[in-house]
C-alpha atoms as a PDB file:
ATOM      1  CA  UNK A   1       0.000   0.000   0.000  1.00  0.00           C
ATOM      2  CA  UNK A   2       1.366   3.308  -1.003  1.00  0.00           C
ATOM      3  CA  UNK A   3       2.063   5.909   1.904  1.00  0.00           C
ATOM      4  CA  UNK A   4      -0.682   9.167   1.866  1.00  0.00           C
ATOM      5  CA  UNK A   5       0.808  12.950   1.948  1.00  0.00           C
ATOM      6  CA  UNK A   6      -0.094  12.534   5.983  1.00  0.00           C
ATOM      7  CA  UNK A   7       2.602  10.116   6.048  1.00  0.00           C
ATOM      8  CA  UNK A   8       5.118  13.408   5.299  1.00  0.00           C
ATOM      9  CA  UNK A   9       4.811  13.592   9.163  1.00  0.00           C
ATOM     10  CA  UNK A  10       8.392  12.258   8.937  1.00  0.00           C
ATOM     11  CA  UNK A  11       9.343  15.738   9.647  1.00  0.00           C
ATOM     12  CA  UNK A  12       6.814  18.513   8.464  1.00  0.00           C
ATOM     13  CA  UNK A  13       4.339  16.878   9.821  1.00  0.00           C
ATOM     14  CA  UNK A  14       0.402  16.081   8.191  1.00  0.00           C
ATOM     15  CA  UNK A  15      -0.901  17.675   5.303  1.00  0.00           C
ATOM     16  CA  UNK A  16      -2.369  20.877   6.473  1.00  0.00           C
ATOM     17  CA  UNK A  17      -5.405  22.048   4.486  1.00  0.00           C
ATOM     18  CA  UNK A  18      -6.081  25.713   3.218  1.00  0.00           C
ATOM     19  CA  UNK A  19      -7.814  27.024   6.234  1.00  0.00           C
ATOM     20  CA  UNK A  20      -4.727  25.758   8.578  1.00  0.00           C
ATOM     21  CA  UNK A  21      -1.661  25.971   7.255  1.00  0.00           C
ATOM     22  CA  UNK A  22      -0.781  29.115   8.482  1.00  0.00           C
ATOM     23  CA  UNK A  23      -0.925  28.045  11.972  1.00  0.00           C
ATOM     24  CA  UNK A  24       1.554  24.667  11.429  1.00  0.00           C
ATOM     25  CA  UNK A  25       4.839  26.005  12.558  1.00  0.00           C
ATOM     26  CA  UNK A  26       7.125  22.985  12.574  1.00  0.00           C
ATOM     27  CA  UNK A  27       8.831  23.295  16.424  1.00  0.00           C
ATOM     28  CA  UNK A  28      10.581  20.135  17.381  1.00  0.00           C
ATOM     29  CA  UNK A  29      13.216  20.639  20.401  1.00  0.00           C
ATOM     30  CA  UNK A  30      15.826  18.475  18.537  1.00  0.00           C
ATOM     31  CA  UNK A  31      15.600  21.086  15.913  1.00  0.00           C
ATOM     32  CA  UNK A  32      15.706  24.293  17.612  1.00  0.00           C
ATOM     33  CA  UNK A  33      18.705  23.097  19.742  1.00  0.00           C
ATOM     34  CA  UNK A  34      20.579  22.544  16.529  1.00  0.00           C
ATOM     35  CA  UNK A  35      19.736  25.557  14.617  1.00  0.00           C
ATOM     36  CA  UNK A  36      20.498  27.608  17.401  1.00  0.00           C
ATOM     37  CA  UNK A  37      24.335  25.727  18.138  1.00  0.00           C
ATOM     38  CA  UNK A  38      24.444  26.136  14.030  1.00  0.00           C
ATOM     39  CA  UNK A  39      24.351  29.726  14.555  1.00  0.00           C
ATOM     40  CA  UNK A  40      26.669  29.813  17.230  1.00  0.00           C
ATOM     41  CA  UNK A  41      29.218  27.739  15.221  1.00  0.00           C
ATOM     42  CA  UNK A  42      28.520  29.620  11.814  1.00  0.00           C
ATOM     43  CA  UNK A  43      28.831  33.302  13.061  1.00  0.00           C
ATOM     44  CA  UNK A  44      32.069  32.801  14.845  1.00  0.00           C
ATOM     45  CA  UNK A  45      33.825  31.235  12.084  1.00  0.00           C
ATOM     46  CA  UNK A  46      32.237  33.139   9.338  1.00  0.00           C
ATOM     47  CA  UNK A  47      33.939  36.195  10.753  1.00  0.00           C
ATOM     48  CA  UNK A  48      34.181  38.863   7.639  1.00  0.00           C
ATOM     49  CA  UNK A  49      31.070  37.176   6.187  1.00  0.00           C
ATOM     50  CA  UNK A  50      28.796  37.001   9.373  1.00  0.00           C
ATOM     51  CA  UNK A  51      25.939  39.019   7.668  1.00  0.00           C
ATOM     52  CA  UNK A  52      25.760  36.471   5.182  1.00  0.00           C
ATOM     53  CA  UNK A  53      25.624  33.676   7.172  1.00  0.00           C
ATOM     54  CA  UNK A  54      22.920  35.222   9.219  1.00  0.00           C
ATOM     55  CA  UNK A  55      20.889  35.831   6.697  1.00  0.00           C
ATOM     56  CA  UNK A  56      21.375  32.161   4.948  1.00  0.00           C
ATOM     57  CA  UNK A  57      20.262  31.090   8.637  1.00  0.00           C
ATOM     58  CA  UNK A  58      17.455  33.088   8.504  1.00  0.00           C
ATOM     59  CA  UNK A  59      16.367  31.131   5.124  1.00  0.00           C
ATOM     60  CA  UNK A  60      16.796  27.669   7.100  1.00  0.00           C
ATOM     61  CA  UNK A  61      14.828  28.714   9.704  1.00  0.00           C
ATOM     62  CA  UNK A  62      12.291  29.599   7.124  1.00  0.00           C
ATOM     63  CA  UNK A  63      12.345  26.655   5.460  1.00  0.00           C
ATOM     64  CA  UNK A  64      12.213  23.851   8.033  1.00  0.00           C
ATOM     65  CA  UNK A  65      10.403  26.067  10.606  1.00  0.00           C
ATOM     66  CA  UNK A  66       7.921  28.184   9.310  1.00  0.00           C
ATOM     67  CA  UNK A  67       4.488  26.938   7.819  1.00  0.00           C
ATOM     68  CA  UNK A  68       6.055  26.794   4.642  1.00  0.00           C
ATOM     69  CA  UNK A  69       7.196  23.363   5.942  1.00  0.00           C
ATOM     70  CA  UNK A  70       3.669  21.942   6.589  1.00  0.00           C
ATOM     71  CA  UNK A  71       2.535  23.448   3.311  1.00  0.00           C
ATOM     72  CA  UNK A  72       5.328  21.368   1.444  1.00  0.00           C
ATOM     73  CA  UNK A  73       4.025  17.988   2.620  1.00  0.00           C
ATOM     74  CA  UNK A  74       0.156  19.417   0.561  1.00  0.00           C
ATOM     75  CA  UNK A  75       1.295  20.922  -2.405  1.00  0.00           C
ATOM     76  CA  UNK A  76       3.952  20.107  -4.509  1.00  0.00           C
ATOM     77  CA  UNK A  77       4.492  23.808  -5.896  1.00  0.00           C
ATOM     78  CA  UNK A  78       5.061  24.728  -2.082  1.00  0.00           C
ATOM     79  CA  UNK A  79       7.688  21.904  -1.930  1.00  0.00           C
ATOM     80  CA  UNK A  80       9.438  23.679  -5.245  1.00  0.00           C
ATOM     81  CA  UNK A  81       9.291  26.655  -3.418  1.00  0.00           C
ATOM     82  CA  UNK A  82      11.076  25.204  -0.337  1.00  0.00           C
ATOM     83  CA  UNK A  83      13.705  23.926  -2.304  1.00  0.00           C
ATOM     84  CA  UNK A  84      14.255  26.921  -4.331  1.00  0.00           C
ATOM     85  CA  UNK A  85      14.731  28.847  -1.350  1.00  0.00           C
ATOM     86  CA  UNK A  86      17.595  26.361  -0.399  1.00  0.00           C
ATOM     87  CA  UNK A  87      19.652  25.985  -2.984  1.00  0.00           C
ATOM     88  CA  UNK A  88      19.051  29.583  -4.875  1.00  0.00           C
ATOM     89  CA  UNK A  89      18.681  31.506  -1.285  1.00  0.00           C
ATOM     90  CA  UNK A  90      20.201  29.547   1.547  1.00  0.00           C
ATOM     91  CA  UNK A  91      23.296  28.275  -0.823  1.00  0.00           C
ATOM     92  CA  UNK A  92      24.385  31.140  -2.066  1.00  0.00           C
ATOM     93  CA  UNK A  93      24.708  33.256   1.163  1.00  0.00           C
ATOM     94  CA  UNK A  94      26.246  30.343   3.300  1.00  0.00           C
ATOM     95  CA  UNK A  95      28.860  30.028  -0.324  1.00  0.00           C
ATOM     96  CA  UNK A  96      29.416  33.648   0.280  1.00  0.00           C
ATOM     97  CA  UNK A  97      29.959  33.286   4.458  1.00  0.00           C
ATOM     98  CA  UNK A  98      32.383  30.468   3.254  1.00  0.00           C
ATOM     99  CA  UNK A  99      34.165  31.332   0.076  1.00  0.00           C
ATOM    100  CA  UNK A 100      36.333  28.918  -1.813  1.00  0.00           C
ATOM    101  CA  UNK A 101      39.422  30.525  -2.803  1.00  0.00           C
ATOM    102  CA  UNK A 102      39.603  28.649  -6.275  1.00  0.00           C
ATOM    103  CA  UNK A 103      36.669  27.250  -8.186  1.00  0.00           C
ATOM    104  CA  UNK A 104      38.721  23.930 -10.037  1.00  0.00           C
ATOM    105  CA  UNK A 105      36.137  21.735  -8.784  1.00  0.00           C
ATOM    106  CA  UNK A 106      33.380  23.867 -10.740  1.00  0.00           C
ATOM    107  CA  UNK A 107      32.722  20.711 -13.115  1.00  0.00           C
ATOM    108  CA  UNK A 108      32.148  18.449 -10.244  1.00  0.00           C
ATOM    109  CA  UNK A 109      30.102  20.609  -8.310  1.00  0.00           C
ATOM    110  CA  UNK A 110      27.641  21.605 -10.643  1.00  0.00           C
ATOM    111  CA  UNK A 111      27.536  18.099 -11.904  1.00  0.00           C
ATOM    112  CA  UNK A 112      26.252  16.654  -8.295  1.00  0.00           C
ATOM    113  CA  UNK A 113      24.253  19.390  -7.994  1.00  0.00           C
ATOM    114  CA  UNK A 114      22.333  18.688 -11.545  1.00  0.00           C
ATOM    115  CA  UNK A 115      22.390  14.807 -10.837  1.00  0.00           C
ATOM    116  CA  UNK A 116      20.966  15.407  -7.364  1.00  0.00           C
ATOM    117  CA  UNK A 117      18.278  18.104  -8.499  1.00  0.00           C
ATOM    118  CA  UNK A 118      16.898  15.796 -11.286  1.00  0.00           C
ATOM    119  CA  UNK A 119      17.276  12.899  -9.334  1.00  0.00           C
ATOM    120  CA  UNK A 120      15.099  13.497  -6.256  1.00  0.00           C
ATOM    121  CA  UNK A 121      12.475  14.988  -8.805  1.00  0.00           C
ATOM    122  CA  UNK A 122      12.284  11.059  -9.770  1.00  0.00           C
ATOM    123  CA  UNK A 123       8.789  10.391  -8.288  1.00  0.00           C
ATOM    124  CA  UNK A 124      10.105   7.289  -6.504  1.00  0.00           C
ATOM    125  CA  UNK A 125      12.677   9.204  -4.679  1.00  0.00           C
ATOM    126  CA  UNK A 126      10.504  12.395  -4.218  1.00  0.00           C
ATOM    127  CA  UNK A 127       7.793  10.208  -2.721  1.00  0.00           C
ATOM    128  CA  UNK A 128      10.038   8.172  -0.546  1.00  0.00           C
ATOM    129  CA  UNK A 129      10.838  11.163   1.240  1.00  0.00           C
ATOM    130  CA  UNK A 130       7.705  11.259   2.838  1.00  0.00           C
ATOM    131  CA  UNK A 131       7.883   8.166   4.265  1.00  0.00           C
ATOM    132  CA  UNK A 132      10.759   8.873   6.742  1.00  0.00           C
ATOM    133  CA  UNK A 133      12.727  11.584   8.018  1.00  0.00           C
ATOM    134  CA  UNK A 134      16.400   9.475   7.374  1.00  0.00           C
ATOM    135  CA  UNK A 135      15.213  10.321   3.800  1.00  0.00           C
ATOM    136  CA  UNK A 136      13.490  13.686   3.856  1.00  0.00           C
ATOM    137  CA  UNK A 137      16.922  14.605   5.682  1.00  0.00           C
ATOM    138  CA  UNK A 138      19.198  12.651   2.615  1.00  0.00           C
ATOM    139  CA  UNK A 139      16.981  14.680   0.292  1.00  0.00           C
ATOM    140  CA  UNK A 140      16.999  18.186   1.831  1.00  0.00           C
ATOM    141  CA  UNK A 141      20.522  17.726   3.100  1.00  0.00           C
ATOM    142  CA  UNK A 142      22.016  16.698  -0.301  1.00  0.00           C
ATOM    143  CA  UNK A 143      20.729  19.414  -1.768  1.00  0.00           C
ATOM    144  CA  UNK A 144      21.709  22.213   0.229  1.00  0.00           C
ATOM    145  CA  UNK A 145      25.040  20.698   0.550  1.00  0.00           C
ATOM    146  CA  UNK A 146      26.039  20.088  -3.461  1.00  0.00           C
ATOM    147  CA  UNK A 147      24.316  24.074  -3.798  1.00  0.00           C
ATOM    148  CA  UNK A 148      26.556  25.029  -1.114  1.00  0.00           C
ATOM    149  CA  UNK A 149      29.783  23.074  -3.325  1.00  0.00           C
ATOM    150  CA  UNK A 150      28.236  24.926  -6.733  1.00  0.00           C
ATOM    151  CA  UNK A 151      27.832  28.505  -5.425  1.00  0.00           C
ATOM    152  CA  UNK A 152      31.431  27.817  -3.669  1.00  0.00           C
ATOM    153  CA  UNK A 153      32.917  26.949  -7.248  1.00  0.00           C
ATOM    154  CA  UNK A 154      30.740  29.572  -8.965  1.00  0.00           C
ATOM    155  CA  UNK A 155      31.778  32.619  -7.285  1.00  0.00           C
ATOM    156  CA  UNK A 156      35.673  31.968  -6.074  1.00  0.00           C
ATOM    157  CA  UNK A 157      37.509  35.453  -6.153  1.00  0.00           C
ATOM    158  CA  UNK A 158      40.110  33.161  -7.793  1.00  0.00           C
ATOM    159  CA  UNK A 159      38.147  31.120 -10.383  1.00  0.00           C
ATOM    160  CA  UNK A 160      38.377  31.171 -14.268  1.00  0.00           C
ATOM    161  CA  UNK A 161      34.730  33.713 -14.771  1.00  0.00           C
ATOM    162  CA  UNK A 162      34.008  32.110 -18.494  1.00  0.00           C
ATOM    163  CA  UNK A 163      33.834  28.696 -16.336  1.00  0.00           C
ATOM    164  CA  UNK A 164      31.457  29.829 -14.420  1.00  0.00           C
ATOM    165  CA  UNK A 165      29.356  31.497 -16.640  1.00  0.00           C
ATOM    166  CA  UNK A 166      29.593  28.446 -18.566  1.00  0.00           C
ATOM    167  CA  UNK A 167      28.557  26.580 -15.081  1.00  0.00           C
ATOM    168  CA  UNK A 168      26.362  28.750 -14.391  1.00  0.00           C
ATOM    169  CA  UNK A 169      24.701  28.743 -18.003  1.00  0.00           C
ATOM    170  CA  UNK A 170      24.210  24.960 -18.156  1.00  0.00           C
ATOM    171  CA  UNK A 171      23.071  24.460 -14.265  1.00  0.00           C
ATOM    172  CA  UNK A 172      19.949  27.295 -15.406  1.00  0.00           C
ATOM    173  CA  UNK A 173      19.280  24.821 -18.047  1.00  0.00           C
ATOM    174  CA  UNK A 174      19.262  21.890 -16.288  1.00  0.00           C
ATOM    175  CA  UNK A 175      16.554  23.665 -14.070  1.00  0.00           C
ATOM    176  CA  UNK A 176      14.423  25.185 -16.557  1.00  0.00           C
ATOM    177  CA  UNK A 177      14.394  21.881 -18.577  1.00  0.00           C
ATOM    178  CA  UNK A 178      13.022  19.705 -15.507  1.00  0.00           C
ATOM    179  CA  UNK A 179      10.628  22.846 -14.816  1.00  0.00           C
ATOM    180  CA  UNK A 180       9.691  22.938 -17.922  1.00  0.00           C
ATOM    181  CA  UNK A 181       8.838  18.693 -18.458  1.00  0.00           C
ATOM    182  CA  UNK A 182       7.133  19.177 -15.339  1.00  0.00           C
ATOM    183  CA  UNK A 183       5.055  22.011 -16.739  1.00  0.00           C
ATOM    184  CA  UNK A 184       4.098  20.448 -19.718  1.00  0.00           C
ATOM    185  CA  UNK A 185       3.537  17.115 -18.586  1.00  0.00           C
ATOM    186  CA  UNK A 186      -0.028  15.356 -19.220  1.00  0.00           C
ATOM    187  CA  UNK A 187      -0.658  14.090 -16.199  1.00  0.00           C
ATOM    188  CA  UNK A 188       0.449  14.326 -12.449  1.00  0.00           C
ATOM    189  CA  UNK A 189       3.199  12.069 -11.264  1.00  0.00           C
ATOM    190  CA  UNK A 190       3.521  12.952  -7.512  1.00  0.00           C
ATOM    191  CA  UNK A 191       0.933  10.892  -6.177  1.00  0.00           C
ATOM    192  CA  UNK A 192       1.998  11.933  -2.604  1.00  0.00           C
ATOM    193  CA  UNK A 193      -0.096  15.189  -3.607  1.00  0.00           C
ATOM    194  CA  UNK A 194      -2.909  13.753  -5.137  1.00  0.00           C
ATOM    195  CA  UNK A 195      -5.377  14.098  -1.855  1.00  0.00           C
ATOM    196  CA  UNK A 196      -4.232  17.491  -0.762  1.00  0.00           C
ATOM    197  CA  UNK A 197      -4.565  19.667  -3.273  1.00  0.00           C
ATOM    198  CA  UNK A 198      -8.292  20.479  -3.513  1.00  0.00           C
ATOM    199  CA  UNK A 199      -8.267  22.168  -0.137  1.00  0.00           C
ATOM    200  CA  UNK A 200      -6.350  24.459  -1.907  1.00  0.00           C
ATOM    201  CA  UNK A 201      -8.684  24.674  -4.984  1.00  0.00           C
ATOM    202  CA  UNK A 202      -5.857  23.393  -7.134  1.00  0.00           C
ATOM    203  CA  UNK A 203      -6.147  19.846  -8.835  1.00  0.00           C
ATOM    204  CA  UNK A 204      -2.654  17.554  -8.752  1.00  0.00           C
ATOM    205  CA  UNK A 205      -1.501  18.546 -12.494  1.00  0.00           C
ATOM    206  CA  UNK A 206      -2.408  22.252 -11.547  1.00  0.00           C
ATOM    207  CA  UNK A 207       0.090  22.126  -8.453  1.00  0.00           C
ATOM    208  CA  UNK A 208       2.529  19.919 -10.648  1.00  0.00           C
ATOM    209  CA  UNK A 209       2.346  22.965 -13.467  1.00  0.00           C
ATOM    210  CA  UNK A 210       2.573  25.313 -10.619  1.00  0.00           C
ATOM    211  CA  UNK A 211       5.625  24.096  -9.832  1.00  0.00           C
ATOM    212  CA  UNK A 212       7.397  23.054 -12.699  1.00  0.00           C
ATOM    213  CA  UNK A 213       6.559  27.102 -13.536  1.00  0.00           C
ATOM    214  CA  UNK A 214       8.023  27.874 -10.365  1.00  0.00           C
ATOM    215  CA  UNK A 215      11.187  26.451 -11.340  1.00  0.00           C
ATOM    216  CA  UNK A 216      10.902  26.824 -14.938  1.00  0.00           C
ATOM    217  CA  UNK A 217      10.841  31.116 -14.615  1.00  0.00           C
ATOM    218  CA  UNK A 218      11.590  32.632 -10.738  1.00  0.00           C
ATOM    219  CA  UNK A 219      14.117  29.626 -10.567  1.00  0.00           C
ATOM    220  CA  UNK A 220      16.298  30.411 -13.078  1.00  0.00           C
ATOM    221  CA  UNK A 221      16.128  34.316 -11.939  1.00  0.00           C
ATOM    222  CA  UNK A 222      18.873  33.842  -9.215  1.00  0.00           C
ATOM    223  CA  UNK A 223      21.340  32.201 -12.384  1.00  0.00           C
ATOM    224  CA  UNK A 224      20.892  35.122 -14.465  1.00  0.00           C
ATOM    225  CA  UNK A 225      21.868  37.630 -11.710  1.00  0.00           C
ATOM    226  CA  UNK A 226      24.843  35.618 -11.092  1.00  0.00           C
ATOM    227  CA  UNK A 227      25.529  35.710 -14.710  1.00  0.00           C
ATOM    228  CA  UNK A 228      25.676  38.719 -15.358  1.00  0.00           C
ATOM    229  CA  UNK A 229      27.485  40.200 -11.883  1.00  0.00           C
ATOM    230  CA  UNK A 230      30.091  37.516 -13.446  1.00  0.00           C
ATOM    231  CA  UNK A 231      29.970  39.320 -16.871  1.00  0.00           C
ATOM    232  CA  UNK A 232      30.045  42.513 -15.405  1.00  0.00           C
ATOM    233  CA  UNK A 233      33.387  41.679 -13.514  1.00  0.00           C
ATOM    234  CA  UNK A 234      35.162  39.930 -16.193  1.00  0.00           C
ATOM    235  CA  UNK A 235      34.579  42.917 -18.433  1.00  0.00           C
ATOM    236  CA  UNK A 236      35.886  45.414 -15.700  1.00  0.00           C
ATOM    237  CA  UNK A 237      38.690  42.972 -15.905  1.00  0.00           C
ATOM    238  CA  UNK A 238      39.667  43.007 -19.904  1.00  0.00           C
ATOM    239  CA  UNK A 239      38.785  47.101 -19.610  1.00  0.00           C
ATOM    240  CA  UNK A 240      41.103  47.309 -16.872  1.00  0.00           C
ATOM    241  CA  UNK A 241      44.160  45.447 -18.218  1.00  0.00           C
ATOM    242  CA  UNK A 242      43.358  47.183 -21.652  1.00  0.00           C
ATOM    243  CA  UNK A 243      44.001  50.379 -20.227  1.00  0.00           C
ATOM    244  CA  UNK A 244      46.802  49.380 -18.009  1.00  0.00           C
END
């Protein structure tokens, strides 16, 4: 028998409906304890980038605390949402609070990052993640963590800027391509969602749209700013050693 959305209370806890969700901040002892030694940790050896680190805090506690949590284990698009606020939010600042000095293992990074993207978007895997937190943590962990690795590459004050445009360019695509297959897909294929979305007067293939549109347009936002900062500097660059 397949698990229901209410078995999501691996972590996030039951479906909430639309009349509820609001309330279902997701407060577990365990939890706070560690966010709050996390922040302890991260601001003393963030040092020069302690702002940042805050703020990428911030964005956990957010994610995994905030009703947005709840609202994941109901509607797929919400789930989108709480991922793209990981690994195009969260990422990036902690990358930033704890810079790389060279970006050599750009390829690698941005490869893991792709395979594990696409690869928990398998409905198998995305599914299996409801059915207990070991692997709603292996999902949410492994993506934060390879975002953390790509941002790290993408933006080292010492890394080759083409490469990461180029990185930069073909992670995008990798996004917008699974947003987009999810988008234009005929029929829903996270059946985890399939009882919770009415509450919400969305069907499942509206929420799956939702969210492959999510992905597919705001998701792809945070690689274009990148981009072009990156452009920006590597033309101040040439400019600069033309006039020198």
């Amino acid at each position: 028998m397949r698990p229901t959305a209410s078995d999501g209370a691996a972590w996030c806890g039951p479906a909430p409906t639309a009349a509820d969700w609001w309330t279902q901040w997701n407060v577990h002892p365990g939890q706070a304890v560690l966010l709050v030694l996390f922040l302890g940790a991260g601001v003393a050896a963030a040092r020069a980038h302690r702002r940042d680190f805050v703020l990428g805090w911030a964005v956990l506690v957010l994610a995994f605390v905030s009703p947005l949590c709840a609202l994941s284990v109901a509607l797929f698009s919400a789930r989108v949402a709480h991922h793209l606020l990981l690994v195009l939010v969260a990422a990036p600042l902690l990358a930033v609070a704890f810079p790389a000095r060279h970006g050599g293992f750009l390829a690698v990074a941005g490869a893991a990052f792709v395979v594990v993207m696409w690869g928990w978007h398998w409905p198998a895997a995305y599914a299996a993640a409801y059915g207990s937190s070991p692997t709603y943590w292996a999902m949410q962990g492994s993506l934060l963590v390879t975002a953390i690795l790509f941002w790290r590459a993408v933006m080292a004050p010492q890394g080759h800027a083409l490469r990461a445009l180029m990185g930069l360019v073909a992670a995008s695509g990798a996004m917008g391509l699974l947003g987009a297959l999810l988008t234009l897909a005929p029929a829903p294929i996270y059946w985890p969602h399939a009882s919770t979305t009415a509450s919400f007067g969305l069907t499942p293939i509206e929420d799956q749209q939702l969210g492959g549109l999510l992905m597919w347009v705001p998701g792809m936002l945070p690689f274009a700013v990148a981009g072009a900062i990156l452009a920006r500097s590597r033309f101040r660059d040439l400019s600069g050693k033309e006039a020198a």
